[in-house]
Structures are given as C-alpha cells and as structure tokens.
N, C-alpha and C. Protein backbone atom coordinates (compact mmCIF):
# COMPACT_ATOMS: atom_id res chain seq x y z
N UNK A 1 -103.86 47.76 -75.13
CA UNK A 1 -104.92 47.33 -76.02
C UNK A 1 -105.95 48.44 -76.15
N UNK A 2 -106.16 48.39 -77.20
CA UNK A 2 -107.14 49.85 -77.37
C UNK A 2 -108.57 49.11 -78.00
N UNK A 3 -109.71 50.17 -76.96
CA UNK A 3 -110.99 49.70 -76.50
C UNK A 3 -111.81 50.19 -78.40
N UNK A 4 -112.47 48.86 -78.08
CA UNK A 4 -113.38 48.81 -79.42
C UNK A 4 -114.75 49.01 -79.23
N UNK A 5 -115.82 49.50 -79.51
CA UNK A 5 -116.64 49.73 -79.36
C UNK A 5 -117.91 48.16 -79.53
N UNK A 6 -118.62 47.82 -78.68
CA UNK A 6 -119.28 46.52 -78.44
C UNK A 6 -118.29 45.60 -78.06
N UNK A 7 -117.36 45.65 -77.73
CA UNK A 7 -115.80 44.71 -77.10
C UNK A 7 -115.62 44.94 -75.91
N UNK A 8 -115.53 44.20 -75.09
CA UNK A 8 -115.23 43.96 -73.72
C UNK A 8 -113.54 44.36 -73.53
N UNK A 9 -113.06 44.45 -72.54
CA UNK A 9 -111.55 44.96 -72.94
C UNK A 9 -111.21 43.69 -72.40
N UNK A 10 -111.82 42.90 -71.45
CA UNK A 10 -111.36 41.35 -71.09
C UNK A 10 -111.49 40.40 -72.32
N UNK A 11 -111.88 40.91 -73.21
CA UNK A 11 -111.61 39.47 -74.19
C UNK A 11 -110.31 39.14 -74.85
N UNK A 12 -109.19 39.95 -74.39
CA UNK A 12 -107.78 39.33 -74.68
C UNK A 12 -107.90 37.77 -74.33
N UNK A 13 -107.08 37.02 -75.21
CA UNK A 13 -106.55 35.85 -74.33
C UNK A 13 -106.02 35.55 -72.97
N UNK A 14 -105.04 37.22 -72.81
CA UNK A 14 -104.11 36.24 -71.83
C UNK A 14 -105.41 37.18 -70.45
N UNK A 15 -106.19 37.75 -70.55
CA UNK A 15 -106.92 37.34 -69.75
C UNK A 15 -107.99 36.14 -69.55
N UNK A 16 -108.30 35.75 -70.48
CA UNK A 16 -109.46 34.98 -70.30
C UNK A 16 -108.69 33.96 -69.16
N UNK A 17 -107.24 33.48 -69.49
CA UNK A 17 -106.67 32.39 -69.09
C UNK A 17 -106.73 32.47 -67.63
N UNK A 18 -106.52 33.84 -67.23
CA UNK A 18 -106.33 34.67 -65.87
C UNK A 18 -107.80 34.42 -65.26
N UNK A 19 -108.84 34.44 -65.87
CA UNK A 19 -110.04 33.79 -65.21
C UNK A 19 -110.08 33.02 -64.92
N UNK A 20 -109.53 31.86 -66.07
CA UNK A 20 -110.16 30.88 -66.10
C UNK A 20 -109.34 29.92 -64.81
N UNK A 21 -107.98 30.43 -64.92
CA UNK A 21 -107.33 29.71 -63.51
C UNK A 21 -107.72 30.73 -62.70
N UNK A 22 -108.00 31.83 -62.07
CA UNK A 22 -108.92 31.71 -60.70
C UNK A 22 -109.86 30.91 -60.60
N UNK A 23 -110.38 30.47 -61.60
CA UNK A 23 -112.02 29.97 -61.57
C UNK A 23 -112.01 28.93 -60.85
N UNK A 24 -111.08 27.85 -61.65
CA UNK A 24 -110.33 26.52 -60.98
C UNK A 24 -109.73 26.48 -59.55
N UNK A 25 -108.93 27.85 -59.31
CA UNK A 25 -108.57 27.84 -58.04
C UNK A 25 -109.62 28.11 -57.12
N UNK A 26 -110.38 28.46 -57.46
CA UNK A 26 -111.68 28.65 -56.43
C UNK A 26 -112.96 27.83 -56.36
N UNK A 27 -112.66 27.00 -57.39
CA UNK A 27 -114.19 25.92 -57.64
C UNK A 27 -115.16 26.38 -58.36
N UNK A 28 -114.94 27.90 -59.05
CA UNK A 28 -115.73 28.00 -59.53
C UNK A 28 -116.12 27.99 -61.39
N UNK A 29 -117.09 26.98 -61.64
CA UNK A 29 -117.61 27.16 -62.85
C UNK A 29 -117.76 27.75 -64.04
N UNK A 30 -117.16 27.53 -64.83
CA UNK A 30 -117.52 28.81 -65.82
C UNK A 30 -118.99 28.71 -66.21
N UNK A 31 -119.29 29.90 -67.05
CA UNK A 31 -121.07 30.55 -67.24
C UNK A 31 -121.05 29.99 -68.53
N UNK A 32 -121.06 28.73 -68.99
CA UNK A 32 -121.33 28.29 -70.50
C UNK A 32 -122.64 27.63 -70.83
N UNK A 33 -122.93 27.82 -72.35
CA UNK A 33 -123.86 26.87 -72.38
C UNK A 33 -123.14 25.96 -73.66
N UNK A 34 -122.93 24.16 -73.38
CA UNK A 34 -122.11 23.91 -74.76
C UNK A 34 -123.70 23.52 -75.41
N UNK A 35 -123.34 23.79 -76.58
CA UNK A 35 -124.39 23.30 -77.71
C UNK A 35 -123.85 22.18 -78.84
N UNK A 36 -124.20 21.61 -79.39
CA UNK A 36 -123.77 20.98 -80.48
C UNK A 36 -123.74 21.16 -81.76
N UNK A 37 -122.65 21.14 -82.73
CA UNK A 37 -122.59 21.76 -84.21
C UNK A 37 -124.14 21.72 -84.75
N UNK A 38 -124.97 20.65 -84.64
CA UNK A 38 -125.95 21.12 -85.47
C UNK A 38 -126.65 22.34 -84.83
N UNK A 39 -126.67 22.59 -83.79
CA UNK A 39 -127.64 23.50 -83.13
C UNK A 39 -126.76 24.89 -83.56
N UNK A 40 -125.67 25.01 -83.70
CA UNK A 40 -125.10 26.46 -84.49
C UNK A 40 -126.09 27.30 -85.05
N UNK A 41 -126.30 26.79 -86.36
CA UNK A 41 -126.67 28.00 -86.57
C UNK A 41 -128.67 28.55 -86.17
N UNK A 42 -129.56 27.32 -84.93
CA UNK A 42 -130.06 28.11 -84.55
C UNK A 42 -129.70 29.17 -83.41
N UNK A 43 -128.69 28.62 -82.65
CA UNK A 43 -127.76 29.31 -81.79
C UNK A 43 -127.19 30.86 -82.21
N UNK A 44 -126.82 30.70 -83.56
CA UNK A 44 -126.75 31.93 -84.19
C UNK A 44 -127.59 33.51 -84.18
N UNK A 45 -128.77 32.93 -84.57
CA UNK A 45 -130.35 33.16 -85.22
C UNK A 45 -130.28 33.70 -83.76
N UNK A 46 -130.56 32.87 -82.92
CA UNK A 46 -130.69 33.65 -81.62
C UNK A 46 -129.94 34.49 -80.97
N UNK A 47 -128.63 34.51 -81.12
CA UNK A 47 -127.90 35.38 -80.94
C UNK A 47 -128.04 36.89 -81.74
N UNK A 48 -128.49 36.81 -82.97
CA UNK A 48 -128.98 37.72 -83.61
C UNK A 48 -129.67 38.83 -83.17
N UNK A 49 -130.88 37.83 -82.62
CA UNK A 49 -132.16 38.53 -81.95
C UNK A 49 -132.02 39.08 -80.53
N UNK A 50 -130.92 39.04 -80.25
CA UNK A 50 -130.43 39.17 -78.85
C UNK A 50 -131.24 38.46 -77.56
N UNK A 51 -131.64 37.35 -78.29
CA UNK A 51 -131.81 36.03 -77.19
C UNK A 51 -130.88 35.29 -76.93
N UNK A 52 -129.82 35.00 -76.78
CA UNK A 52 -128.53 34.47 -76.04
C UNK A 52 -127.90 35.45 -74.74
N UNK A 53 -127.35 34.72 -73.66
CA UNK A 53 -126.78 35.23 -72.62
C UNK A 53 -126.05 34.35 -72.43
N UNK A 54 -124.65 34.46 -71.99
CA UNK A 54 -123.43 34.11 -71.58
C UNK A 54 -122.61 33.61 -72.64
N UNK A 55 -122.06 32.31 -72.96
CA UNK A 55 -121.34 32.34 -73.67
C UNK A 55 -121.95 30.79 -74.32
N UNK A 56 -121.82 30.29 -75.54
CA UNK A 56 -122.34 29.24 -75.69
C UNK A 56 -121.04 28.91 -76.50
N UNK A 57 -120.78 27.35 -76.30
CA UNK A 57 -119.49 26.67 -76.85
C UNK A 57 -120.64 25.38 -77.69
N UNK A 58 -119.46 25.01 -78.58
CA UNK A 58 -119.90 23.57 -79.46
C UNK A 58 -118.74 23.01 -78.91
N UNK A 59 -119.71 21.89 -78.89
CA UNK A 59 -118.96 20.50 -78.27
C UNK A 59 -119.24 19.77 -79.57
N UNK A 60 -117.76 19.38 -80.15
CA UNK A 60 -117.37 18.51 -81.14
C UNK A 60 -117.38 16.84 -80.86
C-alpha cells in the first residue's frame, strides 16, 4: 500500500479489523465518540476547524 500524504498507513481495512480483535481480546475499548445523524454536520464544522479528536461514528 503506498503512503498518502495526511493518511495514516493503518487505515486499510484489514487492519482496522486486526485492532479491533485485539481490542476485544484484551478488554479494551475503542476511542469513539458516536454522535447522531442530526449532529453530522455540526460534527463536520468541527472537524473542519480542527476541533474533533478521535474518531466520531453516527449511530443510526
């Protein structure tokens, strides 16, 4: 996989998966924040401004 500039080289899939079952095997948590569709696009806005940290999911 060839490195992109502002891209993490872990954001393949078949790693994330590789986290995500250590994570489980170890008890540990993932770093999310879920938000809800309406809150998108201030979630956005803030992401913009580079006020967001970690990862934020919508919960449908």
């Amino acid at each position: 996989m060839r490195a992109r500039p502002g891209r993490h080289h872990s954001d393949a899939p078949h790693d994330l998966r590789d986290t995500l079952r250590f994570s489980a095997q170890h008890g540990i948590p993932p770093g999310i924040t879920p938000i809800s569709l309406d809150e998108a696009p201030k979630t956005l806005d803030a992401m913009a401004a580079g006020g967001v940290r970690g990862r934020q999911v919508i919960v449908f």
